[in-house]
PDB file of N, CA and C in Angstrom:
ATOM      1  N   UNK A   1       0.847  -1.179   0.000  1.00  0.00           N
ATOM      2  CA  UNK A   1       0.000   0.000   0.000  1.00  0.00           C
ATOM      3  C   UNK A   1       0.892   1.242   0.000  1.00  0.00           C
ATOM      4  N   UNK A   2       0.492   1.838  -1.158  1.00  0.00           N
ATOM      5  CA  UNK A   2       1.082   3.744  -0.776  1.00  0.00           C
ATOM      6  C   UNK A   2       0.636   4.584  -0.064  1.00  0.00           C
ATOM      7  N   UNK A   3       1.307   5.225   0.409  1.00  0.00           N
ATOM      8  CA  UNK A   3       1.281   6.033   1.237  1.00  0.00           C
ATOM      9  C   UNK A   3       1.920   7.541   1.088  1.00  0.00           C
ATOM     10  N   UNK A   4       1.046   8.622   1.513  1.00  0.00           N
ATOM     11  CA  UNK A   4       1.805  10.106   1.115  1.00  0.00           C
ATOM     12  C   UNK A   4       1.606  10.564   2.243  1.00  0.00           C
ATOM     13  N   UNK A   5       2.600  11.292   3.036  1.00  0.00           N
ATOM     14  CA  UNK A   5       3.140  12.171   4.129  1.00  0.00           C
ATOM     15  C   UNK A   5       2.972  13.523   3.585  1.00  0.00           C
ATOM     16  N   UNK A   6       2.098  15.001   4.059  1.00  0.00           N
ATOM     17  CA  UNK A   6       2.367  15.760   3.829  1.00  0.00           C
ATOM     18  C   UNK A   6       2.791  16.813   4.872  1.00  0.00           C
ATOM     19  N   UNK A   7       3.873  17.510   4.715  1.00  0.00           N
ATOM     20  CA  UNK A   7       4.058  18.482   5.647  1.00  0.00           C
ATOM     21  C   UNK A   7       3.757  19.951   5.973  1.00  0.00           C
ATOM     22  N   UNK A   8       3.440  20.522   6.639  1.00  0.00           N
ATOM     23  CA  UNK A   8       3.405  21.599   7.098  1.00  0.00           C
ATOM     24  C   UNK A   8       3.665  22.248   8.024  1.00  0.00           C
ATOM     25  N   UNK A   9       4.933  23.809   7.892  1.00  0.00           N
ATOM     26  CA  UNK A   9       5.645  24.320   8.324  1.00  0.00           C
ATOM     27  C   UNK A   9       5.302  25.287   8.865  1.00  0.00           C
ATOM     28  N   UNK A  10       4.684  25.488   9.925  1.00  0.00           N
ATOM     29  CA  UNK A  10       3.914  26.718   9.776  1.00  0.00           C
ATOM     30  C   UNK A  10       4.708  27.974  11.018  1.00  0.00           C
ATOM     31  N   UNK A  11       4.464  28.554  11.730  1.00  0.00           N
ATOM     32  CA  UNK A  11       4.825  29.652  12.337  1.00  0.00           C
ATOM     33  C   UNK A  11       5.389  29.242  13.747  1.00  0.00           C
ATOM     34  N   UNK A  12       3.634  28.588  14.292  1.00  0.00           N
ATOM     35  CA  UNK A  12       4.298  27.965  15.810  1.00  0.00           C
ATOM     36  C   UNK A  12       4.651  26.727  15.949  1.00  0.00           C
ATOM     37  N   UNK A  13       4.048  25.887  14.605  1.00  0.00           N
ATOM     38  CA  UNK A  13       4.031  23.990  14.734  1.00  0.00           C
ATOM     39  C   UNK A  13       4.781  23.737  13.539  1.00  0.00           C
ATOM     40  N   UNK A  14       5.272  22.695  14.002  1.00  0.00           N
ATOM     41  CA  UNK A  14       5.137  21.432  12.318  1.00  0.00           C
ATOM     42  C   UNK A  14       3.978  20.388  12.467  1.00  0.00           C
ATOM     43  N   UNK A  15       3.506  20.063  11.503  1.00  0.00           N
ATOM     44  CA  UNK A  15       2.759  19.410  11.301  1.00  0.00           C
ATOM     45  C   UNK A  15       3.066  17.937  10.457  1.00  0.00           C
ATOM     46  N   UNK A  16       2.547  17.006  10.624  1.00  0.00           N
ATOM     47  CA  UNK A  16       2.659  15.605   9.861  1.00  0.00           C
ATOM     48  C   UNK A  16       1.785  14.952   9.526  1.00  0.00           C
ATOM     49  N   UNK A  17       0.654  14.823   8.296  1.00  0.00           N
ATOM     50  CA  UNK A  17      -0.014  13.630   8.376  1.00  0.00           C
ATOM     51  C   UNK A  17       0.238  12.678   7.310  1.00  0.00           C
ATOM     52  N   UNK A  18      -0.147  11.916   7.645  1.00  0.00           N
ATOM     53  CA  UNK A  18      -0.295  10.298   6.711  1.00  0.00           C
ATOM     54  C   UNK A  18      -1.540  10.452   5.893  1.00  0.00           C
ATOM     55  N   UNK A  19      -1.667   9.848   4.637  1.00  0.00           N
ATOM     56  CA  UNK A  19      -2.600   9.488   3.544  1.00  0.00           C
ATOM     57  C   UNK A  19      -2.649   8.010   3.058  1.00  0.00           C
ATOM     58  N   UNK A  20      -3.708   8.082   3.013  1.00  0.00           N
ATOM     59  CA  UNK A  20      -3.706   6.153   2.243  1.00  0.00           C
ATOM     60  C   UNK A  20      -3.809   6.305   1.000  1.00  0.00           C
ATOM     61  N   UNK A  21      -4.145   5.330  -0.053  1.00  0.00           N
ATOM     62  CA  UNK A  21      -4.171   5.403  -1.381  1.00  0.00           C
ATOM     63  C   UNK A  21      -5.669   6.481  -1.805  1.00  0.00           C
ATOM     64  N   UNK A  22      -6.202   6.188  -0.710  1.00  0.00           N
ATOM     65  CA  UNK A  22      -7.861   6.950  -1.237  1.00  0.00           C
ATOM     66  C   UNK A  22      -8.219   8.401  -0.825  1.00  0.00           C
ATOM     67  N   UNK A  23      -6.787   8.633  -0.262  1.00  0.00           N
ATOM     68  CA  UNK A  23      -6.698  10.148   0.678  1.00  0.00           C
ATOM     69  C   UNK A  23      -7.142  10.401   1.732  1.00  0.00           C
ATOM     70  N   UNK A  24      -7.833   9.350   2.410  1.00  0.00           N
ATOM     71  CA  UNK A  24      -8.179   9.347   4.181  1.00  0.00           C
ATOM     72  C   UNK A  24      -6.630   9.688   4.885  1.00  0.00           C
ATOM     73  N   UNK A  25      -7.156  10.634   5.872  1.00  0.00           N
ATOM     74  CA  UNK A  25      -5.873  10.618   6.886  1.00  0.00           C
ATOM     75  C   UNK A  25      -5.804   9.313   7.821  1.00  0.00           C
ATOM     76  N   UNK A  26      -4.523   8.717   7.899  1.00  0.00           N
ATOM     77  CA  UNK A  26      -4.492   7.469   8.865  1.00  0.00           C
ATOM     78  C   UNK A  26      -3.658   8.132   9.886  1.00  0.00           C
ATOM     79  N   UNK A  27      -2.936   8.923   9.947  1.00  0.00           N
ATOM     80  CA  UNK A  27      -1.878   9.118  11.123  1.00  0.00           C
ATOM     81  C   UNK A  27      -1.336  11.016  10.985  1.00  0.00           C
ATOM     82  N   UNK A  28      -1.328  11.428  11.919  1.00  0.00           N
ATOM     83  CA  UNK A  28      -1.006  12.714  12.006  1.00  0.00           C
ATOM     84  C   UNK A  28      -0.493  13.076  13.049  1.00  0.00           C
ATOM     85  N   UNK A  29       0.485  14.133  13.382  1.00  0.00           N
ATOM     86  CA  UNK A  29       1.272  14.402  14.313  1.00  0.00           C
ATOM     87  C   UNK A  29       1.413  16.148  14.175  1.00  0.00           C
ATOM     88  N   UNK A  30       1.471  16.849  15.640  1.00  0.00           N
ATOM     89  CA  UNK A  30       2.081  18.079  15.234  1.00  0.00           C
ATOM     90  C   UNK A  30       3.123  18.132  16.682  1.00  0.00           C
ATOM     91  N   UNK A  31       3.982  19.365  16.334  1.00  0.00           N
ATOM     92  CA  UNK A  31       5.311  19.126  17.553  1.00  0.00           C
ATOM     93  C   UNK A  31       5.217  21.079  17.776  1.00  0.00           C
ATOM     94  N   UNK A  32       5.041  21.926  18.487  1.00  0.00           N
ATOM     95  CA  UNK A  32       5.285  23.118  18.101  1.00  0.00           C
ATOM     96  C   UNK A  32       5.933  23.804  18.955  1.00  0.00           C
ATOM     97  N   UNK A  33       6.520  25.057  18.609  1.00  0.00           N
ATOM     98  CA  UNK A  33       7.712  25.418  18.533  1.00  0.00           C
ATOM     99  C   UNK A  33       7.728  26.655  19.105  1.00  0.00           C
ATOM    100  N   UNK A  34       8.710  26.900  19.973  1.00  0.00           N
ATOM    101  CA  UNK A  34       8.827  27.972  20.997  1.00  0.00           C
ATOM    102  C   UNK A  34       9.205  29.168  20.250  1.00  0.00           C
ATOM    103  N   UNK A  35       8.593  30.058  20.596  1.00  0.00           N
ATOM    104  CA  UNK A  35       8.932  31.211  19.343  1.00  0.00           C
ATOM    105  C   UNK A  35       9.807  32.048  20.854  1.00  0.00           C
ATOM    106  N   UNK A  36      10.868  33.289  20.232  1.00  0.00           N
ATOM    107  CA  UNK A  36      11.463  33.823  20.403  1.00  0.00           C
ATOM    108  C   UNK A  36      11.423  35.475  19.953  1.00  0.00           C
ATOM    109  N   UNK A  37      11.358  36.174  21.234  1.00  0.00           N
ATOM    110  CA  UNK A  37      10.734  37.537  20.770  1.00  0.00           C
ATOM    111  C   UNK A  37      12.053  38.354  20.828  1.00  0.00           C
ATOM    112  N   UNK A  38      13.259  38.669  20.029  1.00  0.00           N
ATOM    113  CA  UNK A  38      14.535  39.542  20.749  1.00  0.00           C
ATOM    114  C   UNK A  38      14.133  41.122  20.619  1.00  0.00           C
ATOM    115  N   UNK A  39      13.182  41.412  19.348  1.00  0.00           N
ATOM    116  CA  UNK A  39      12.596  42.756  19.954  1.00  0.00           C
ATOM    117  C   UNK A  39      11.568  42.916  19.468  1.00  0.00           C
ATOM    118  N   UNK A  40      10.428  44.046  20.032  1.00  0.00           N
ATOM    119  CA  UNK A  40       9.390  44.364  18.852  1.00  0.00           C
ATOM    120  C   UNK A  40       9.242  44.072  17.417  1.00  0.00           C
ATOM    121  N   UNK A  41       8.289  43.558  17.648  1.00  0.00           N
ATOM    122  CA  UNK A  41       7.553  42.893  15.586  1.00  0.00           C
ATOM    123  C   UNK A  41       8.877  42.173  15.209  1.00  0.00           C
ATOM    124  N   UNK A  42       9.761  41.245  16.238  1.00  0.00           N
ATOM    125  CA  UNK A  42      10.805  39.926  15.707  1.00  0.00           C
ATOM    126  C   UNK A  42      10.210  39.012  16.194  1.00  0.00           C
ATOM    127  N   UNK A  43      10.176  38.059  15.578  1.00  0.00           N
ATOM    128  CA  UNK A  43      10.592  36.381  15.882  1.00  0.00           C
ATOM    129  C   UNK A  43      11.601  35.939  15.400  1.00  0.00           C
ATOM    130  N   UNK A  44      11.907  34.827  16.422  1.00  0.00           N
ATOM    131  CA  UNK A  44      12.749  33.933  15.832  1.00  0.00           C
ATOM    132  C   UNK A  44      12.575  32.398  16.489  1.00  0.00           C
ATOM    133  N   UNK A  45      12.919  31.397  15.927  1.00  0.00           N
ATOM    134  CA  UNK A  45      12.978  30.055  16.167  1.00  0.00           C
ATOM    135  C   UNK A  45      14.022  29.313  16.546  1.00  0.00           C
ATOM    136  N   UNK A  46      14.646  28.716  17.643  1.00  0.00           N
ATOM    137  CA  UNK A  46      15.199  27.811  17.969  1.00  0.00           C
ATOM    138  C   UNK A  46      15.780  26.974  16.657  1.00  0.00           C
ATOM    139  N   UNK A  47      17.028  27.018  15.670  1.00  0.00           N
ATOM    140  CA  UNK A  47      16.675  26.227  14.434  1.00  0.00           C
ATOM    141  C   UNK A  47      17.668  24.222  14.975  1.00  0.00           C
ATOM    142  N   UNK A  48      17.849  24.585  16.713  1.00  0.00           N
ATOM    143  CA  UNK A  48      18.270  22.702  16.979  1.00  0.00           C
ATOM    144  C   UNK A  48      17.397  22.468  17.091  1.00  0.00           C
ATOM    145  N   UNK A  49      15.991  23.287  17.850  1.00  0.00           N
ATOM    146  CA  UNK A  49      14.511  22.493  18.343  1.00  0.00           C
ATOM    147  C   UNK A  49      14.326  21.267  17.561  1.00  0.00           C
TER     148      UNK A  49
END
């Protein structure tokens, strides 16, 4: 069976899900991510997280 992983990168998370051949999600994951303020209207990201 195939299978497609798509990702998404987004601001505060990553995201992960799984697809089967018929495009149902079987498995999904998100992990998210400590944002970092060093001054007014900055972010930044941890890039070892």
């Amino acid at each position: 069976m195939t299978h497609i992983l798509a990702l998404d990168q987004g601001t505060t998370s990553t995201r992960a899900i799984v697809f089967d051949h018929s495009g149902r999600s079987v498995s999904s994951g998100q992990l998210e991510h400590r944002q970092i303020f060093p001054q007014a209207g900055w972010v930044e990201h941890d890039p070892l997280e």
